[in-house]
Protein backbone atom coordinates (compact mmCIF):
# COMPACT_ATOMS: atom_id res chain seq x y z
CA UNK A 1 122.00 176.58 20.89
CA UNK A 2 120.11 177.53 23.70
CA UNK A 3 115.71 177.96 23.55
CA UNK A 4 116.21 181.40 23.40
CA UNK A 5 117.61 181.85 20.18
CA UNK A 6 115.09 179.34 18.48
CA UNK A 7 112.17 181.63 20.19
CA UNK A 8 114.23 185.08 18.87
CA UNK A 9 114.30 183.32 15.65
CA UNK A 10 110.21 182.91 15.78
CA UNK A 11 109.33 186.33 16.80
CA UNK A 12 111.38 188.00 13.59
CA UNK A 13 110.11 189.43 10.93
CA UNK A 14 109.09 186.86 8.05
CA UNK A 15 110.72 188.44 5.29
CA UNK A 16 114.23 188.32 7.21
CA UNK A 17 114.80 184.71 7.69
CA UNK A 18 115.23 184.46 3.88
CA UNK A 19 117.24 187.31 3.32
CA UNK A 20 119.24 185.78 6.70
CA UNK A 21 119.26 182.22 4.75
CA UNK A 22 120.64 183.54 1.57
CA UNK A 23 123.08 185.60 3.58
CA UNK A 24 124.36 182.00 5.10
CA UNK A 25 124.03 180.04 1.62
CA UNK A 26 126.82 182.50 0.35
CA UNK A 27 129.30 182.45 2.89
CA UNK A 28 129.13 178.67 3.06
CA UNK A 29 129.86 178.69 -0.31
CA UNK A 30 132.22 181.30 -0.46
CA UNK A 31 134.14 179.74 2.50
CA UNK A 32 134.21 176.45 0.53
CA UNK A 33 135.49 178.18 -2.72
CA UNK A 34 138.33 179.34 -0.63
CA UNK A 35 139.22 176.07 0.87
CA UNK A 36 139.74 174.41 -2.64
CA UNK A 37 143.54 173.86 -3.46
CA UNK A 38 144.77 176.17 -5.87
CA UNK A 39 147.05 174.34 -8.70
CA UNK A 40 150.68 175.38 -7.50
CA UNK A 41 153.47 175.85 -10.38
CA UNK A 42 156.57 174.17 -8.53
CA UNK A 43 158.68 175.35 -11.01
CA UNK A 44 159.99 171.84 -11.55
CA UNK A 45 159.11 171.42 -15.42
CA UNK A 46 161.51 173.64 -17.97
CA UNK A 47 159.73 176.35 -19.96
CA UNK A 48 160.47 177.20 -23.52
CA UNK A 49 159.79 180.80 -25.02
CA UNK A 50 159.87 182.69 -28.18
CA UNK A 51 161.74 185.56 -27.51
CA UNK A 52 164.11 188.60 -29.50
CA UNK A 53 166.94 189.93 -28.42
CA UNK A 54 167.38 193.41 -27.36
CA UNK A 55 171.11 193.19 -25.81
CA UNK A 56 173.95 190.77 -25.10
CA UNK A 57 176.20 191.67 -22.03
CA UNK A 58 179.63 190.03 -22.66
CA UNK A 59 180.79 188.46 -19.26
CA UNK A 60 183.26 190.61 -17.29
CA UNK A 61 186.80 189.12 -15.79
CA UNK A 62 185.86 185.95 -14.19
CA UNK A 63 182.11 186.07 -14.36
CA UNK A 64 180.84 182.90 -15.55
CA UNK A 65 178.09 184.13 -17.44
CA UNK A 66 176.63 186.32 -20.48
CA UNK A 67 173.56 188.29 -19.98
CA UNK A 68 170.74 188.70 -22.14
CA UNK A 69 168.28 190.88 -22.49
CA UNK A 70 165.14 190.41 -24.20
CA UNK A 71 162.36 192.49 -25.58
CA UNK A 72 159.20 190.30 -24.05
CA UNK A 73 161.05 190.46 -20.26
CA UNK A 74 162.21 192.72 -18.05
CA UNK A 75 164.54 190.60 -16.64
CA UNK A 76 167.97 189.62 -17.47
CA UNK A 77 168.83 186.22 -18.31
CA UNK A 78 172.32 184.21 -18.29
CA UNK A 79 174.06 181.75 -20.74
CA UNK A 80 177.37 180.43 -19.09
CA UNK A 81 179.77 180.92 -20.84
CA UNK A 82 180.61 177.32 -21.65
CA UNK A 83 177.54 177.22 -23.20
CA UNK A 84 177.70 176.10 -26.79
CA UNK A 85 179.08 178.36 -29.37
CA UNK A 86 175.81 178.18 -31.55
CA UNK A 87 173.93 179.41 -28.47
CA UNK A 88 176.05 182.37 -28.94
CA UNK A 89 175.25 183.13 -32.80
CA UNK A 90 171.74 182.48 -32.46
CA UNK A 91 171.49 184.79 -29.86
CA UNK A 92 173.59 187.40 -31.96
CA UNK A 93 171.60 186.82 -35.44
CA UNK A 94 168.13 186.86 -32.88
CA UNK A 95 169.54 190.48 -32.07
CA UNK A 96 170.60 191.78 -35.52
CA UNK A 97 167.79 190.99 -37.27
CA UNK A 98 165.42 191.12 -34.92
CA UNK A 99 163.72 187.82 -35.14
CA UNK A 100 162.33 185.65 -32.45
CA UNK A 101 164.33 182.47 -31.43
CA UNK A 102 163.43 179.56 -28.85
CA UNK A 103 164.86 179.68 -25.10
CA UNK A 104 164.75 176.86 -22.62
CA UNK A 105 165.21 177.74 -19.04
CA UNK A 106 165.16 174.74 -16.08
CA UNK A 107 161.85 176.20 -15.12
CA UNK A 108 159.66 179.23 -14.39
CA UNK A 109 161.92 180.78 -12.30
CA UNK A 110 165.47 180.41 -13.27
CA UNK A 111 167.07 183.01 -15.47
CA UNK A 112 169.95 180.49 -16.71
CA UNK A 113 169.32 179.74 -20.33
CA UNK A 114 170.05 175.86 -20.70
CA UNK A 115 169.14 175.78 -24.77
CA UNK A 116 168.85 178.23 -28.19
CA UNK A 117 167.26 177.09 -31.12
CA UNK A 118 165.32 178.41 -34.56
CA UNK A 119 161.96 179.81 -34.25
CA UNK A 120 160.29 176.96 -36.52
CA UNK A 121 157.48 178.95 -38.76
């Protein structure tokens, strides 16, 4: 920094070079909030849900899945269709009576369901 600035810096007023060093004290630390690393979800860990069934989507010709519906998502989630049969019923009773069963997806993002089971109370 050159003389001049130092001498600019002199001749201002005195209640500015606080207000100037405050201004400075917040961006640093603004700047070094932002420079943190965030915790990223991967997706590699599966996720497990409560969730009721709105509507099961039988698969069409040679589709290899069944969609489901549920009434906590907006989104439509698939159980293959060699999935096991109990999968199935669960989902179906989950629907009927409109109780809450468990679903395990591969992780955060996937919409293949890989497990059904009873809601434990």
């Amino acid at each position: 920094m050159s003389v001049k600035f130092f001498k600019a810096i002199r001749k201002t007023n005195s209640t500015c070079i606080p207000c100037m060093l405050s201004l400075l004290f917040l961006f640093v630390s603004l700047s070094s909030c932002a420079i943190q690393k965030k915790k990223k979800n991967t997706g590699k860990n599966p996720v497990e849900y409560a969730l009721t069934v709105a509507a099961i989507r039988p698969a069409m010709g040679e589709d290899p899945y069944i969609e489901v519906s549920f009434n906590e998502s907006a989104r439509f989630y698939r159980l293959p269709r060699n999935a096991a049969p109990a999968y199935l019923e669960l989902l179906r009773e989950s629907a009927k009576n409109n109780t809450p069963v468990l679903v395990k997806r591969a992780n955060e993002y996937s919409d293949i369901i890989l497990r059904v089971r009873k809601k434990q109370r």
